[in-house]
Protein backbone atom coordinates (compact mmCIF):
# COMPACT_ATOMS: atom_id res chain seq x y z
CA UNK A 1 78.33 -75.55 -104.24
CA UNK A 2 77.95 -74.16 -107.45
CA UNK A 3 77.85 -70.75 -106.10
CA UNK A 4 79.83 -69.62 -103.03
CA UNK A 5 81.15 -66.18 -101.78
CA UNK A 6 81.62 -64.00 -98.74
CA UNK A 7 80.29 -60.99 -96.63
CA UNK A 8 82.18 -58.67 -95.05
CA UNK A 9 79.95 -57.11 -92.38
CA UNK A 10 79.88 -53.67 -91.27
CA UNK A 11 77.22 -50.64 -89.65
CA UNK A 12 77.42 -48.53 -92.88
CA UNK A 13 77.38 -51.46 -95.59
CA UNK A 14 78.07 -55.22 -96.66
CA UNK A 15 80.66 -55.88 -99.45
CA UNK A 16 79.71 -59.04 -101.68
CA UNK A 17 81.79 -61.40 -103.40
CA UNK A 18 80.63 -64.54 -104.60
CA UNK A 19 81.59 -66.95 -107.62
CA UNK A 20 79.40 -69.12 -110.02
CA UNK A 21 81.75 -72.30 -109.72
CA UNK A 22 80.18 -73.48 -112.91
CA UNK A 23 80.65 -70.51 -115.17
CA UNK A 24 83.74 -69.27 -113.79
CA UNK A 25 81.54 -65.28 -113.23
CA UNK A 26 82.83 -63.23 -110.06
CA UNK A 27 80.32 -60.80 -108.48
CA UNK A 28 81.35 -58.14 -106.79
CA UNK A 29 79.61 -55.17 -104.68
CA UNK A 30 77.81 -53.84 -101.69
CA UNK A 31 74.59 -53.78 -100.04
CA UNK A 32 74.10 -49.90 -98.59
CA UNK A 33 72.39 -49.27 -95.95
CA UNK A 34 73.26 -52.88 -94.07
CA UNK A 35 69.98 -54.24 -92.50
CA UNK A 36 67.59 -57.13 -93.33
CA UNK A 37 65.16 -55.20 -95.65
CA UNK A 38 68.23 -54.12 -98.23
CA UNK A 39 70.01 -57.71 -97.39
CA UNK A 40 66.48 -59.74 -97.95
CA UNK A 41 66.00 -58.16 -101.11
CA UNK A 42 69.24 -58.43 -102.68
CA UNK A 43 69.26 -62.53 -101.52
CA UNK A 44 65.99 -62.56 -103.72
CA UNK A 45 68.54 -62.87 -106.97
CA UNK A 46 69.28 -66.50 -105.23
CA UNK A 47 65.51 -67.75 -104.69
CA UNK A 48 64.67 -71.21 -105.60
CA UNK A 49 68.45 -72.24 -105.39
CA UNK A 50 69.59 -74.49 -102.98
CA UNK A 51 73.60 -74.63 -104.08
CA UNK A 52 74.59 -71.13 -102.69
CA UNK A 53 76.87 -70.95 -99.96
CA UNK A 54 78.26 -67.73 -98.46
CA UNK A 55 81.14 -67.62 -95.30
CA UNK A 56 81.23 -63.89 -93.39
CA UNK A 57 83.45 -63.94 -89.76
CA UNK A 58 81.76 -63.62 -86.37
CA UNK A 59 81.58 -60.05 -85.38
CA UNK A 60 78.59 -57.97 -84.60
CA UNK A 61 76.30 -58.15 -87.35
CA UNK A 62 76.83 -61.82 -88.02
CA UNK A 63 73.33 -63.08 -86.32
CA UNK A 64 70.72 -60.88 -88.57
CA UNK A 65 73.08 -62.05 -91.44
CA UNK A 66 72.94 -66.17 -90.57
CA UNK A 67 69.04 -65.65 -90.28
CA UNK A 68 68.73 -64.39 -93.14
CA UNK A 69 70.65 -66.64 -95.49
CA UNK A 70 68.73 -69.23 -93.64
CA UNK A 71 65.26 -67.97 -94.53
CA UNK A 72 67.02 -67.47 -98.00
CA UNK A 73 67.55 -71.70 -98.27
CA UNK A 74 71.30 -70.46 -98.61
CA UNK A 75 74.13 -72.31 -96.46
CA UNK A 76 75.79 -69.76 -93.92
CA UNK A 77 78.91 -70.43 -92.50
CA UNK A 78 80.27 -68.33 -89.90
CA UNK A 79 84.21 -68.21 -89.37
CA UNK A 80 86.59 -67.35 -86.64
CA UNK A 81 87.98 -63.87 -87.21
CA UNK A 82 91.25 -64.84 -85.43
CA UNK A 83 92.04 -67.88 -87.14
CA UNK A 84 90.44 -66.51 -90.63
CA UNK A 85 92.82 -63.38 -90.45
CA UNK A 86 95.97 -65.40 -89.80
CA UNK A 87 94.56 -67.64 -92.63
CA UNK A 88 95.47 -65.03 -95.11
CA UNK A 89 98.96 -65.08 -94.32
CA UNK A 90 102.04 -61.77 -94.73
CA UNK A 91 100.20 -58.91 -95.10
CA UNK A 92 101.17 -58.06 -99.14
CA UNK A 93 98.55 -55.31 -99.89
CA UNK A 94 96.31 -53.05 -98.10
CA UNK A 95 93.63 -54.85 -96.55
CA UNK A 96 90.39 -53.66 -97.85
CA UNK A 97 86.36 -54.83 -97.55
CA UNK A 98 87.05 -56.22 -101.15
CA UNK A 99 89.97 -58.41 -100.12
CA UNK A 100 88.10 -59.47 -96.81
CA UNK A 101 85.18 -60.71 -99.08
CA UNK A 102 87.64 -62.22 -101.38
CA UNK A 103 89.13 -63.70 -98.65
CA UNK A 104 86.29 -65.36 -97.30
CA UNK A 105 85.15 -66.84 -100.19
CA UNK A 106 88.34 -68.27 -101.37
CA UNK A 107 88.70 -69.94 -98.13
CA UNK A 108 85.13 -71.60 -97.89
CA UNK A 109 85.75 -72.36 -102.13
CA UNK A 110 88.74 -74.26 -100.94
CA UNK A 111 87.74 -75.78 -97.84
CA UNK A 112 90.02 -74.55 -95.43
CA UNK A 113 87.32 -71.89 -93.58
CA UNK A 114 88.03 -72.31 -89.61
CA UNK A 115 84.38 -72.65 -88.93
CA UNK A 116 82.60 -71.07 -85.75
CA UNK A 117 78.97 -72.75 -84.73
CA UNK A 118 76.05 -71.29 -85.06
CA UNK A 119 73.65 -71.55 -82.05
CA UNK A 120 69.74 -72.06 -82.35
CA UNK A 121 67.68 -69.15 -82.04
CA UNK A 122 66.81 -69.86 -78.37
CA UNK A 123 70.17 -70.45 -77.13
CA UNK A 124 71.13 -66.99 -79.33
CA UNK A 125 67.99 -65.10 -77.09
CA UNK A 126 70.00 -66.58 -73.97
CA UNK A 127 73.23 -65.59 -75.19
CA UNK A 128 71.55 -62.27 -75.16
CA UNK A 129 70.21 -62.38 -71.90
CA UNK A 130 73.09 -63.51 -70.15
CA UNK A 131 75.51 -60.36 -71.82
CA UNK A 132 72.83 -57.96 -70.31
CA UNK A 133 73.03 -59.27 -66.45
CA UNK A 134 76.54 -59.46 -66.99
CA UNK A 135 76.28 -55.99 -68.25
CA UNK A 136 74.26 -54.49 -65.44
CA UNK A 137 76.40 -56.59 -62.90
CA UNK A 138 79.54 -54.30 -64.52
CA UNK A 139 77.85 -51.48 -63.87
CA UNK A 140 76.84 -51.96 -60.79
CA UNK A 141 80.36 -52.76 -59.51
CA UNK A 142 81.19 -49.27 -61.04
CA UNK A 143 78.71 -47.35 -59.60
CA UNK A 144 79.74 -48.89 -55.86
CA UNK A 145 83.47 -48.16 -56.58
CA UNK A 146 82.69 -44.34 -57.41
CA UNK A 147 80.69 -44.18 -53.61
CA UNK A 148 83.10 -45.11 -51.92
CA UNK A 149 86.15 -43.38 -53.94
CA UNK A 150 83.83 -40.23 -53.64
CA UNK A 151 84.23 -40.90 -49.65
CA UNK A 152 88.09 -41.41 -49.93
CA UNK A 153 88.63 -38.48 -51.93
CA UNK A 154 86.86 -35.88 -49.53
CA UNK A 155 88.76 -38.02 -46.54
CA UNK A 156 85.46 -39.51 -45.12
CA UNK A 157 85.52 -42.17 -42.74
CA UNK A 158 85.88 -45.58 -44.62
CA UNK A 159 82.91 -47.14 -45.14
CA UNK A 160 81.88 -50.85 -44.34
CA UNK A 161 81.84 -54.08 -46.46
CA UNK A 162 77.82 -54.27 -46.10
CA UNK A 163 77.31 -50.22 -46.75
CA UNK A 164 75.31 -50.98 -49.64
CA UNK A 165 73.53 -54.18 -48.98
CA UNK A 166 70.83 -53.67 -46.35
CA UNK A 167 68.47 -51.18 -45.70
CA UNK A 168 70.05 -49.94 -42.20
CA UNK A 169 73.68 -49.84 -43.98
CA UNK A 170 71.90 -47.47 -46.93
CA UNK A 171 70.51 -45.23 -44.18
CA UNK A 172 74.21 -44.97 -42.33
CA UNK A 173 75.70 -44.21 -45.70
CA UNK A 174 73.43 -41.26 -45.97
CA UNK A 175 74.16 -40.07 -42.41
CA UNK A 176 77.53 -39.96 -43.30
CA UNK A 177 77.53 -38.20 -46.68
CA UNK A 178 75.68 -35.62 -44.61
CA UNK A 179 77.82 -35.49 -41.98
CA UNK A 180 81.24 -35.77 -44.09
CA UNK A 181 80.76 -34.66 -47.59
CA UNK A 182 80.43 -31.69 -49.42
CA UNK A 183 77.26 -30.58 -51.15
CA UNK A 184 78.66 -31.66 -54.45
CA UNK A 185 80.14 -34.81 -52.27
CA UNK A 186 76.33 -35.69 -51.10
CA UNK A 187 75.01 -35.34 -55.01
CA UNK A 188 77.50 -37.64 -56.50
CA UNK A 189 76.08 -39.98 -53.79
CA UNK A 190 72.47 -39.95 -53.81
CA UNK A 191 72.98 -40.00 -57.71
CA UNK A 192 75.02 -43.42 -57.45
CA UNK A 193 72.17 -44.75 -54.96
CA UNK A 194 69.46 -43.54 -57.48
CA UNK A 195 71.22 -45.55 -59.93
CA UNK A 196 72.18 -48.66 -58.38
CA UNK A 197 68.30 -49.20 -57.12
CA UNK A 198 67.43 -48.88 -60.72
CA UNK A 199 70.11 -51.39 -61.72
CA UNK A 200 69.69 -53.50 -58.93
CA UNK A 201 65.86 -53.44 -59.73
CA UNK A 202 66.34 -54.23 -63.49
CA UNK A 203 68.91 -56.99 -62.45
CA UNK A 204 66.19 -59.00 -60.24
CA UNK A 205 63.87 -59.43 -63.10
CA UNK A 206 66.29 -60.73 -65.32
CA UNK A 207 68.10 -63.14 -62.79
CA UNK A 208 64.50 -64.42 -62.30
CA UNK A 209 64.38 -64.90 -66.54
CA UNK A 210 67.30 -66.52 -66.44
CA UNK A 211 66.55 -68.81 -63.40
CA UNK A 212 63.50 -69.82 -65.87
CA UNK A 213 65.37 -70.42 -69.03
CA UNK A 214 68.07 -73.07 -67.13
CA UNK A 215 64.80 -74.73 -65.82
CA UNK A 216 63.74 -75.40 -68.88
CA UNK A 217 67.25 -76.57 -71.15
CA UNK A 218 67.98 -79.83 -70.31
CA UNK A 219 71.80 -79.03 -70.00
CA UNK A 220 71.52 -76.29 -67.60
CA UNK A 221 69.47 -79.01 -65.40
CA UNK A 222 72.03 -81.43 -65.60
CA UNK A 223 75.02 -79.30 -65.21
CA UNK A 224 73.47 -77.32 -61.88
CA UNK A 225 72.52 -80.83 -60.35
CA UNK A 226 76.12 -82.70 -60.77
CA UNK A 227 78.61 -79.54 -60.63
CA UNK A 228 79.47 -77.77 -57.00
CA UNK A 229 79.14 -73.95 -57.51
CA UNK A 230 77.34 -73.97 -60.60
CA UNK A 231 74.21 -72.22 -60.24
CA UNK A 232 71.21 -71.39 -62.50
CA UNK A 233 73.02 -68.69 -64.27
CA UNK A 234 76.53 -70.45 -64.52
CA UNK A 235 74.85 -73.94 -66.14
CA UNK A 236 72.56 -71.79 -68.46
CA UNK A 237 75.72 -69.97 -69.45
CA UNK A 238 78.09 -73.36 -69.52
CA UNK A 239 75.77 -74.65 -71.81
CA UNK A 240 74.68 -71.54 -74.04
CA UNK A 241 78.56 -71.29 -74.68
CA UNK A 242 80.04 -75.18 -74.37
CA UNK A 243 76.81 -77.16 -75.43
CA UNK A 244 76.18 -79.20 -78.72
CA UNK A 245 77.05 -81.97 -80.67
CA UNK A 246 81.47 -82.26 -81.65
CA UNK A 247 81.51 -78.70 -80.64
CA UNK A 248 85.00 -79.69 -78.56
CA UNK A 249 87.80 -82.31 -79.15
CA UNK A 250 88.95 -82.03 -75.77
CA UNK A 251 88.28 -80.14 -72.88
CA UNK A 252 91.64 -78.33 -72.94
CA UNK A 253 90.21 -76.60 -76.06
CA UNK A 254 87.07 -75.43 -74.17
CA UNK A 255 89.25 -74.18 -71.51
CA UNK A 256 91.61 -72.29 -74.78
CA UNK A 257 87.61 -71.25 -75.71
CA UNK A 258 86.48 -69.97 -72.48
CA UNK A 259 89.85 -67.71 -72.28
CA UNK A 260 91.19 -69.15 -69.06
CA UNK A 261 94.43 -70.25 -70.35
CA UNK A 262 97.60 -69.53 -69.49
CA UNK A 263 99.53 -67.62 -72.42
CA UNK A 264 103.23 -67.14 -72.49
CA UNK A 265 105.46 -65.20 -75.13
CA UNK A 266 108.86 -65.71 -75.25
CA UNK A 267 111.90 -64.73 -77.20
CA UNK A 268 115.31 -67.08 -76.88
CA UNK A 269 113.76 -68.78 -73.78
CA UNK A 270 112.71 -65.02 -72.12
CA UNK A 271 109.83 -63.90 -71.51
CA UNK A 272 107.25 -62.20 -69.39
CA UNK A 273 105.16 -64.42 -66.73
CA UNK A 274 101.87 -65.96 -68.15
CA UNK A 275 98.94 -64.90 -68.54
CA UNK A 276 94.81 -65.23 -68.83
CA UNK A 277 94.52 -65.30 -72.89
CA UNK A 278 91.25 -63.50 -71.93
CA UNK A 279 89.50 -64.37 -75.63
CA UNK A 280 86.32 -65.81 -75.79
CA UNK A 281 83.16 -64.76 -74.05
CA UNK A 282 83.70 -62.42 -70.90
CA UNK A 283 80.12 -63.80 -69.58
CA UNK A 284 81.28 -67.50 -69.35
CA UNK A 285 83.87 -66.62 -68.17
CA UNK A 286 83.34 -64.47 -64.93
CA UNK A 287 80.83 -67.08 -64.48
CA UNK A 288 82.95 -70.18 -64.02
CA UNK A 289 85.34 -67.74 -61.89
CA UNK A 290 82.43 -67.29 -59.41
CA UNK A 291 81.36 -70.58 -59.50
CA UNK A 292 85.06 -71.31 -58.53
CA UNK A 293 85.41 -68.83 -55.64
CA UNK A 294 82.71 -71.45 -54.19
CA UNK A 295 85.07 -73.53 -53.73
CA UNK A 296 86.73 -71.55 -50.50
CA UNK A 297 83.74 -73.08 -48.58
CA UNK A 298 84.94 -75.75 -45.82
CA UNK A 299 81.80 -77.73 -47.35
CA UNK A 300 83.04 -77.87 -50.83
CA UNK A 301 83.94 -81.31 -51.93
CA UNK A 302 87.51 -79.57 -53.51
CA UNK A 303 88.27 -77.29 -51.04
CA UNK A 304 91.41 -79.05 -49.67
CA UNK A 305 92.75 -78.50 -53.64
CA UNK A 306 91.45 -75.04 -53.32
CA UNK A 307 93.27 -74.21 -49.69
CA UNK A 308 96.59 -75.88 -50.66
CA UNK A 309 96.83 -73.21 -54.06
CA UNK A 310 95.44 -70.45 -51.84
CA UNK A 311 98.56 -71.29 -49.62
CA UNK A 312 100.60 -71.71 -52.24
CA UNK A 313 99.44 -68.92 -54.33
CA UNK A 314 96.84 -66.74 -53.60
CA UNK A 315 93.01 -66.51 -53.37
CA UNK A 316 92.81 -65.69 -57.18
CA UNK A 317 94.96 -68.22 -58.12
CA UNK A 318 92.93 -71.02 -56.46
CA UNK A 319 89.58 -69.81 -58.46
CA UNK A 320 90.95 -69.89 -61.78
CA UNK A 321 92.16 -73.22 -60.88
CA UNK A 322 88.66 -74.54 -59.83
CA UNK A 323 87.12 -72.46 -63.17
CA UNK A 324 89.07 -74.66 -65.29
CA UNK A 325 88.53 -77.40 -63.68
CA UNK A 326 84.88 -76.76 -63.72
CA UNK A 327 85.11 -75.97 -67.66
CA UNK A 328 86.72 -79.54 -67.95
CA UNK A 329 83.78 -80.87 -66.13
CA UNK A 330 80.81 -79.38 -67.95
CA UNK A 331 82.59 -79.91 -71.43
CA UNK A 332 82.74 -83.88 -70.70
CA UNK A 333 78.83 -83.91 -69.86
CA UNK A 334 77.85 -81.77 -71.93
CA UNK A 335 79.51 -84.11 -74.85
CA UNK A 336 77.81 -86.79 -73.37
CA UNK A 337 74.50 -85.01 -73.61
CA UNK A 338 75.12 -84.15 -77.53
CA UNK A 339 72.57 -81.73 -79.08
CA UNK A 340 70.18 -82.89 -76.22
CA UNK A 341 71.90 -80.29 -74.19
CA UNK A 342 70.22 -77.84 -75.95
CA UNK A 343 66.94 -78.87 -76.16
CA UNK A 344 63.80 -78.37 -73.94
CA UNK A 345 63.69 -80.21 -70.07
């Protein structure tokens, strides 16, 4: 790589810093405002060169920048921003865009960038999907919690597990708000039912795009058919996350990936309980925790496993426990399947 530097991404601009191996010349600067027009012309100094090679970490930004550098014929590699920032060592001096750049491009100059993958454009577009539901399905949750703490607070009687799932509970939940709230009360309400039909509305047309999408990727198929509790959404999202070719060693690390390991700090053999690391994608992971709560079924093929840490534990307990296992599980087929995973059914 005759040439290689880095980009440090952000809204306003992207700092450059890139050195012609050959010549020994550093280049240094930024690319104001930060969007493709301004990045695809400046890239235009590299056309016709195929031994450029620029590293930038994966935060927001990071996708428009890898497509790019693609279109470009330049190599993009996309690094972890956890494992590039301990990379750099003691903090010494103030940590600017310059030194990030800097940074970067040392590291991918010297081999030693920790290296994140970089998905194909259609698994990217289900990415993308997925964070929405998982967005709305947030939401949602909210906007049911504020009903009924708007019936608590005014000292309304408590309403019932199904108020908001059927058309006869929606009517009783009106009667009530009548009956119980105040005018204000009764506004907050029909405002949270407004909204959740609109959610709940927007929510069914992507469930049925995403229902599509794990029809047609071959590891969504496969996953959905041979896991318990993994439906259309869970394999598309196993595999938009966990699929490809090498992308795991071991399934432990696509557990450590998925964020559903246990963490524990201590100091001289003390320390607080563990706890959920909580890193990697939220989607995949509320995901394999529902798929997991499956498991309290007297059909499910683990639920003996699943009753005995319930009994032990509790309820929560027992799901994380089937999530993982289910992570382990769709890791080792998925590696099987390779980059077919990813292609078309």
């Amino acid at each position: 790589m005759p040439i290689v530097g880095g980009l440090d991404i952000h809204r306003k601009q992207l700092t450059f810093d890139y050195l012609d191996t050959v010549t020994g010349e550093v280049k240094r600067g930024q690319i104001a405002p930060a969007d493709r027009e301004h990045l695809r012309a400046w890239l235009a100094r590299f056309a016709g060169r195929g031994d450029v090679a620029f590293a930038m970490e994966g935060c927001t930004g990071w996708r428009y920048l890898a497509e790019e550098l693609a279109a470009a014929g330049i190599a993009a590699h996309l690094a972890e921003p956890a494992d590039t920032a301990a990379a750099r060592g003691r903090k010494r001096h103030a940590k600017t865009d310059k030194t990030d750049s800097r940074h970067l491009r040392t590291l991918l100059a010297e081999g030693r960038l920790p290296e994140c993958w970089i998905p194909p454009a259609h698994i990217l577009e289900y990415r993308a999907l997925l964070e929405l539901y998982h967005d709305l399905r947030t939401e949602h949750t909210a906007w049911v919690q504020r009903v009924h703490a708007v019936f608590f607070h005014q000292g309304a009687p408590r309403l019932g597990e199904g108020a908001l799932r059927t058309g006869q509970g929606l009517a009783a939940l009106r009667a009530a708000a009548a009956a119980h709230l105040s005018p204000a009360g009764q506004l907050q309400v029909a405002t949270a039912l407004d909204i959740l039909a609109a959610l709940e509305a927007r929510m069914d047309i992507l469930r049925k795009q995403l229902r599509a999408a794990a029809r047609q990727l071959t590891g969504a198929k496969v996953l959905a058919a041979r896991l318990y509790g993994a439906g259309p959404v869970t394999a598309l999202a196993l595999t938009c996350w966990l699929g490809g070719a090498g992308r795991f060693s071991s399934s432990r690390k696509a557990v450590r990936f998925t964020g559903l390991d246990i963490t524990v700090w201590s100091s001289d053999r003390k320390g607080p309980p563990g706890r959920l690391s909580r890193q990697g994608p939220p989607v995949l992971r509320w995901a394999v925790y529902e798929a997991g709560k499956t498991h309290a079924r007297a059909s499910a093929p683990d639920h003996g496993y699943y009753a005995a840490v319930k009994d032990r534990k509790n309820s929560k307990r027992a799901a994380l426990s089937e999530a993982r296992k289910i992570v382990r599980q769709a890791c080792h087929i998925l590696t099987e399947l390779g980059d077919d995973a990813l292609t078309a059914a």
